[in-house]
Protein backbone atom coordinates (compact mmCIF):
# COMPACT_ATOMS: atom_id res chain seq x y z
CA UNK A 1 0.00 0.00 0.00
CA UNK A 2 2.78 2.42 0.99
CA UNK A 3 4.32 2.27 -2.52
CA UNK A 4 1.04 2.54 -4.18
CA UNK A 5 0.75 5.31 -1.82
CA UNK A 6 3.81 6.97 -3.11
CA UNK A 7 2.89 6.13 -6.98
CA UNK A 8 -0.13 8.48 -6.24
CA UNK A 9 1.56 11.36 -4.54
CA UNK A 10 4.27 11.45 -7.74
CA UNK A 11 1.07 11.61 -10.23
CA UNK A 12 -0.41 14.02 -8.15
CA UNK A 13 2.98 15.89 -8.09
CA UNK A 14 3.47 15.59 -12.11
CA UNK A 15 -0.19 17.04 -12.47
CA UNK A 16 0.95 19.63 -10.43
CA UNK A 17 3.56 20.71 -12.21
CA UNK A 18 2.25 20.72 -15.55
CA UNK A 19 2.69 23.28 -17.84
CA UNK A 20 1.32 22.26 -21.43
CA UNK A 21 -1.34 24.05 -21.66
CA UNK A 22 0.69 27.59 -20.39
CA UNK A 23 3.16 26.50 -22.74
CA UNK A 24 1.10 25.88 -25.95
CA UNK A 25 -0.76 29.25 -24.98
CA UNK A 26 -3.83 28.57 -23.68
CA UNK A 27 -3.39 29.54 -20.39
CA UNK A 28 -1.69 31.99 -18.61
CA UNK A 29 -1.11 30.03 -15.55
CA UNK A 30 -1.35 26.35 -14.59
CA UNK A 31 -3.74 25.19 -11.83
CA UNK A 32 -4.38 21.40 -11.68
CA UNK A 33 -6.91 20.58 -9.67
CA UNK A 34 -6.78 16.87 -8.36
CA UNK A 35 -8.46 15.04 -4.68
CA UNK A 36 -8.15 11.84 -3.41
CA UNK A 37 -6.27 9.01 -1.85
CA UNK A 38 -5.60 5.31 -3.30
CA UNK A 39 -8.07 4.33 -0.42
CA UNK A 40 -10.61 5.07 -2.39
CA UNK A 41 -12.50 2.69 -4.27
CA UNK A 42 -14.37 4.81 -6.29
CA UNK A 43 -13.24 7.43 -8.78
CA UNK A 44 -15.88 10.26 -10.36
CA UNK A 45 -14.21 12.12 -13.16
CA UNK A 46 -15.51 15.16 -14.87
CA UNK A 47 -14.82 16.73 -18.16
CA UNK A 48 -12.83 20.15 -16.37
CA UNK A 49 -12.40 22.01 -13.54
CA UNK A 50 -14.71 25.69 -13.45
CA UNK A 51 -14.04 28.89 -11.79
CA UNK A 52 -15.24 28.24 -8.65
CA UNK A 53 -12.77 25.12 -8.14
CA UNK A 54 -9.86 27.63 -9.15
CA UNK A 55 -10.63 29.09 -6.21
CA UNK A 56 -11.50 26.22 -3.94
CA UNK A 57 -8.33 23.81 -5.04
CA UNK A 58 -10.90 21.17 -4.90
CA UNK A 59 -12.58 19.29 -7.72
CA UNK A 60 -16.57 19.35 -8.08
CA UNK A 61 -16.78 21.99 -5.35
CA UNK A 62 -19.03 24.42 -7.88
CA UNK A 63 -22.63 24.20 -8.57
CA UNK A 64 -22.42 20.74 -10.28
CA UNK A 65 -20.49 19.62 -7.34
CA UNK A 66 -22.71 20.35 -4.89
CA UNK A 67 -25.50 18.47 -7.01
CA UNK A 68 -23.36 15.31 -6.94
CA UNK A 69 -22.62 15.86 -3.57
CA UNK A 70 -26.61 15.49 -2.44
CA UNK A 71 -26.32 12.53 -4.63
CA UNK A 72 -23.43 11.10 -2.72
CA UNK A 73 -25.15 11.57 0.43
CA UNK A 74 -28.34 10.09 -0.51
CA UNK A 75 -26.18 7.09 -1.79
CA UNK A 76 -25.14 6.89 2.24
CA UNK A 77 -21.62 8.68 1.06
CA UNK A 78 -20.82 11.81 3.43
CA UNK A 79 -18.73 14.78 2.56
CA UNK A 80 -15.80 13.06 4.84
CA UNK A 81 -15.77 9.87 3.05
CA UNK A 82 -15.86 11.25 -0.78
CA UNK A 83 -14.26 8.86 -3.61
CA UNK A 84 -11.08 10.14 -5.83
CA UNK A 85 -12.35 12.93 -7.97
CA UNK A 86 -10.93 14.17 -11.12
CA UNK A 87 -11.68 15.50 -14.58
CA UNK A 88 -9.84 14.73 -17.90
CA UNK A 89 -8.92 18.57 -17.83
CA UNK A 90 -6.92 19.02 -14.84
CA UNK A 91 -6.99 23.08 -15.33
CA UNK A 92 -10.04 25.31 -16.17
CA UNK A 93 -10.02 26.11 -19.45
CA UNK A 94 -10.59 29.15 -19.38
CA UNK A 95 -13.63 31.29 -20.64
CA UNK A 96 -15.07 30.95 -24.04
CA UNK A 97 -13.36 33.94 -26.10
CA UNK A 98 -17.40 34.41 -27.08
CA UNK A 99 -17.77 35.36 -23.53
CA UNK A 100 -20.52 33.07 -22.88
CA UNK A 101 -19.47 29.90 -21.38
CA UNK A 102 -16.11 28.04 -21.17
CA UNK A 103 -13.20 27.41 -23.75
């Protein structure tokens, strides 16, 4: 477990410290967003992080987050025992250059 453990913090770590998206111009700054621990036996991914989990540091933590979260509950899952959650984005993408909704 302890080197599974370890496997998770260096992904979390690599995440982290990514910098495509600020380097292909995109982005003008890198935030990965990532939660959870190999404990968990369940993973939720998303499609990307929003503004409000910019802010938080913590994935699903906007509007749609707290949705799910009601869900989790009713499921008999509280907010201290949440599964891993991700998104296939790790940073927000950033606003639609429309204005209206996301990149």
């Amino acid at each position: 477990m302890i080197d599974r453990t370890r496997a998770l913090a260096r992904l979390h770590g690599r995440i982290r410290a990514c910098t495509k998206c600020v380097d292909a111009g995109y982005l003008d700054r890198a935030q990965p967003i990532v939660a959870g621990s190999i404990r968990d036996r369940i993973a939720i991914i998303g499609q990307a992080p929003g503004e409000v989990e910019l802010t938080t540091g913590k994935p699903f933590s906007g509007r749609a987050g707290a949705e799910l979260r009601r869900w989790l509950v009713e499921a008999g899952i509280d907010e201290d025992h949440l599964p891993y959650r991700t998104s296939v984005t790790k940073c927000f993408p950033g606003k639609s250059p429309s204005g209206s909704g996301d990149r």
